[in-house]
C-alpha atoms as a PDB file:
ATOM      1  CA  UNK A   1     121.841 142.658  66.707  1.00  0.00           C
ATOM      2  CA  UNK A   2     121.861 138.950  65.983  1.00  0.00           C
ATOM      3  CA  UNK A   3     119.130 137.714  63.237  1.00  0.00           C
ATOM      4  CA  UNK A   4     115.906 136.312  63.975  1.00  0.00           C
ATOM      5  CA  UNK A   5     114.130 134.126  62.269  1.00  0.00           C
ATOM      6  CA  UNK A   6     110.451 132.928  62.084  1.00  0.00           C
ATOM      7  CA  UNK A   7     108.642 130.356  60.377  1.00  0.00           C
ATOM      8  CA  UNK A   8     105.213 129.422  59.552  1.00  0.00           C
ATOM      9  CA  UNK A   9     102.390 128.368  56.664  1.00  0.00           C
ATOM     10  CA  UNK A  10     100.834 131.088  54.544  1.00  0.00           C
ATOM     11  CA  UNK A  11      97.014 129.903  54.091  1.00  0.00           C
ATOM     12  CA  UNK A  12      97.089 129.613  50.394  1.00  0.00           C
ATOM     13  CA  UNK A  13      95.644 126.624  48.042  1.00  0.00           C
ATOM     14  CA  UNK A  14      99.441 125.683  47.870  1.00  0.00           C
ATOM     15  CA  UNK A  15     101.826 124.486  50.686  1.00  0.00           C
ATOM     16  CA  UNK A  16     103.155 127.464  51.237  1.00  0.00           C
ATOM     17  CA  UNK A  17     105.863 128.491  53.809  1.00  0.00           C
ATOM     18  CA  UNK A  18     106.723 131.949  55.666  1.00  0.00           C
ATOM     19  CA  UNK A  19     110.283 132.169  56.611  1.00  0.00           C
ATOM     20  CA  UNK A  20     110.970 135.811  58.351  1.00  0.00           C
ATOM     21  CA  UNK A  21     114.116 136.695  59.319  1.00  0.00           C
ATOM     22  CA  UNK A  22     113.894 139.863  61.675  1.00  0.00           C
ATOM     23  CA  UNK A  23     117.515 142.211  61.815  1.00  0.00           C
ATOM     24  CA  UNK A  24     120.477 142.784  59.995  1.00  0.00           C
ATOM     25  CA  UNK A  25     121.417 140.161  57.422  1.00  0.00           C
ATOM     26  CA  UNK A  26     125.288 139.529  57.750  1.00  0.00           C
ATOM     27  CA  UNK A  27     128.192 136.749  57.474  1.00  0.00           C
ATOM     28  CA  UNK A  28     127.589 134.790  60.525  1.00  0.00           C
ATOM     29  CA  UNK A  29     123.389 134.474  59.523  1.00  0.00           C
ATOM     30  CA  UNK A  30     123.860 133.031  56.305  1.00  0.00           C
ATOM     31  CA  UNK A  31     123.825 129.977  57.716  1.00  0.00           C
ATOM     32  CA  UNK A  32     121.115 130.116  59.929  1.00  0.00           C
ATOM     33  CA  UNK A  33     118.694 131.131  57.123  1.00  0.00           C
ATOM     34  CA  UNK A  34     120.278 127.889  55.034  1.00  0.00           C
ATOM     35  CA  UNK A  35     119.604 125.430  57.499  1.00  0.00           C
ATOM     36  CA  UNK A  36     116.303 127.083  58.055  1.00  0.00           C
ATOM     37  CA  UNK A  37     115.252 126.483  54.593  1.00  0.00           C
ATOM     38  CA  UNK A  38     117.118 122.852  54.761  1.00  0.00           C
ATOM     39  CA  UNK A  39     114.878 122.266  57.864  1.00  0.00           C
ATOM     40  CA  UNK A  40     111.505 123.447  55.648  1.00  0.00           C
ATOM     41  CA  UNK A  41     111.898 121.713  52.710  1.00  0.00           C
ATOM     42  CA  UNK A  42     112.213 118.200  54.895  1.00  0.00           C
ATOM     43  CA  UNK A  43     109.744 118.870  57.118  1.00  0.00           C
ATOM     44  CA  UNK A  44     106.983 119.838  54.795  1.00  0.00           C
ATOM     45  CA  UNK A  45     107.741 119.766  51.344  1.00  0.00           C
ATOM     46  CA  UNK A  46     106.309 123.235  50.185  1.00  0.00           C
ATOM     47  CA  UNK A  47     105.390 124.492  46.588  1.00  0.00           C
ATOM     48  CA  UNK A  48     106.577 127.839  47.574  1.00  0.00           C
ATOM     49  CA  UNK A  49     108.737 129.463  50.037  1.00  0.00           C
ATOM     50  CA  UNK A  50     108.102 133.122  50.758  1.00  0.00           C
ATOM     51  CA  UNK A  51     110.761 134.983  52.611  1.00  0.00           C
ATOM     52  CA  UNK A  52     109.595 138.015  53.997  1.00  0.00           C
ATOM     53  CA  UNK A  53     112.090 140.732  54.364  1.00  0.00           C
ATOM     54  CA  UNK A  54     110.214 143.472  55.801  1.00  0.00           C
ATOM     55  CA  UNK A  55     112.364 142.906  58.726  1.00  0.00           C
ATOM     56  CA  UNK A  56     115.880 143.245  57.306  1.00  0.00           C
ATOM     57  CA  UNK A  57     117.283 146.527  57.386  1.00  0.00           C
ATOM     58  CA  UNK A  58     120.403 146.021  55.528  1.00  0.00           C
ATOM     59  CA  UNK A  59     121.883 142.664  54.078  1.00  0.00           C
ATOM     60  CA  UNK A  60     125.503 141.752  52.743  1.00  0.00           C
ATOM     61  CA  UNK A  61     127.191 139.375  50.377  1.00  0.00           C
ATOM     62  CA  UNK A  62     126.904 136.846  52.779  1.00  0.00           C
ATOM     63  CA  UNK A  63     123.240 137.021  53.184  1.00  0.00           C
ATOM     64  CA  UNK A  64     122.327 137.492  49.518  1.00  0.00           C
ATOM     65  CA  UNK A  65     124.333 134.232  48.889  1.00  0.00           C
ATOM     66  CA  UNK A  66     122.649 132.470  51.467  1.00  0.00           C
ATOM     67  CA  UNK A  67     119.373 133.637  49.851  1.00  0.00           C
ATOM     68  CA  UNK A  68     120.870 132.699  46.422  1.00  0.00           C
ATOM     69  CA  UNK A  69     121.795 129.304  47.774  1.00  0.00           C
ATOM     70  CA  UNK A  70     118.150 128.627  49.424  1.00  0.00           C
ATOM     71  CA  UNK A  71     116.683 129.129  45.944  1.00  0.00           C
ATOM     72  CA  UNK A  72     118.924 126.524  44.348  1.00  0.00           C
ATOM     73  CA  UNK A  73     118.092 124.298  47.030  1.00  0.00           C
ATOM     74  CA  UNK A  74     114.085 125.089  46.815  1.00  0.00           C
ATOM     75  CA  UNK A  75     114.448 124.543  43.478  1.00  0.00           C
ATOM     76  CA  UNK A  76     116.171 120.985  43.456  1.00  0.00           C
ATOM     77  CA  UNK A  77     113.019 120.097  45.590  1.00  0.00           C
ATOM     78  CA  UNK A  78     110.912 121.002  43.085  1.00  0.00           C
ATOM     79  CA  UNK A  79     109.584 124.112  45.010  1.00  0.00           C
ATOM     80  CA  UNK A  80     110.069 127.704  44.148  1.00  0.00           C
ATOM     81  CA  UNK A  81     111.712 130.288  46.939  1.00  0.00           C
ATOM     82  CA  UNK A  82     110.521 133.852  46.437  1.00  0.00           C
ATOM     83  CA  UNK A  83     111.556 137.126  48.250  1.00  0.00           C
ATOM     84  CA  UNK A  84     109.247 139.645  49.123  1.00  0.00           C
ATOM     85  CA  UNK A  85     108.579 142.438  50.873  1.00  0.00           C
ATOM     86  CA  UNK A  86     112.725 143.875  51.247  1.00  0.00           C
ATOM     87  CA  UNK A  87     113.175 147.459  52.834  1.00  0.00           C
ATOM     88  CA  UNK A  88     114.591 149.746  50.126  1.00  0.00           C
ATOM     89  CA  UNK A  89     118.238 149.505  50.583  1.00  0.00           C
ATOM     90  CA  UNK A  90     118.195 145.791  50.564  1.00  0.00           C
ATOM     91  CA  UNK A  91     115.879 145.760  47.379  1.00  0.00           C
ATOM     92  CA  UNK A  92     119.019 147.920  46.023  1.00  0.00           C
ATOM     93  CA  UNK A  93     121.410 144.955  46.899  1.00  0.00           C
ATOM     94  CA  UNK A  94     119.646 142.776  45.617  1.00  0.00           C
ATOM     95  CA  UNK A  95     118.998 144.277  42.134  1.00  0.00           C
ATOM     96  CA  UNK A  96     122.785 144.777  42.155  1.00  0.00           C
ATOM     97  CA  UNK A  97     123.223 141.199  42.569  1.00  0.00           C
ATOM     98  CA  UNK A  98     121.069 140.033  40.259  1.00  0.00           C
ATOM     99  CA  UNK A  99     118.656 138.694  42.580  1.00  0.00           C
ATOM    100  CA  UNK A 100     115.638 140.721  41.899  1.00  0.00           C
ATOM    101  CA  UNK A 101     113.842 138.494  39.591  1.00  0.00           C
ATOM    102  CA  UNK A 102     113.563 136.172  42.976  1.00  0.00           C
ATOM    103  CA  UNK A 103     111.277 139.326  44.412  1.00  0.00           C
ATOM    104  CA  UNK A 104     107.406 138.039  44.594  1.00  0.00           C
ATOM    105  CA  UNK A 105     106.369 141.562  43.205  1.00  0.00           C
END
């Protein structure tokens, strides 16, 4: 199953941003979700990025990277990315990565 990913703004008193990726979370995504956030910072210069991983059953290196890399790049923008919302095994991935203090809890 190839990813799928959404986007859209989260009514909230700061620009916020939805980005929801939808399916398994391997090597040839990571990409998709980097440009995504690439694309999201340009185009409207959010305080906060929420990605929503209700959707992903299972992630892998790649894709925790990828997420890893999207908060550096948030960051140098001056906006904060936050994940939230990750299916238990991916939660567990994350933790082991060191990627859970990222989770909007």
């Amino acid at each position: 199953m190839s990813l799928l990913v959404t986007t859209h703004r989260v009514p909230a008193p700061a620009m916020t941003i939805a980005i929801t990726p939808q399916g398994e979370f391997r090597s040839p995504d990571a990409q998709l979700l980097r440009d995504r956030i690439i694309a999201v910072l340009a185009a409207t210069h959010p305080e906060h990025i929420v990605v929503d991983l209700h959707a992903v059953p299972d992630i892998d290196e790649a894709g925790i990277d990828a997420l890893r890399d999207g908060q550096k790049l948030a960051a140098a923008q001056h906006a904060r990315l936050m994940l939230a919302d990750p299916e238990p095994r991916v939660r567990e991935k994350l933790e082991r990565r060191g990627r859970a203090a990222a989770l909007d809890e």
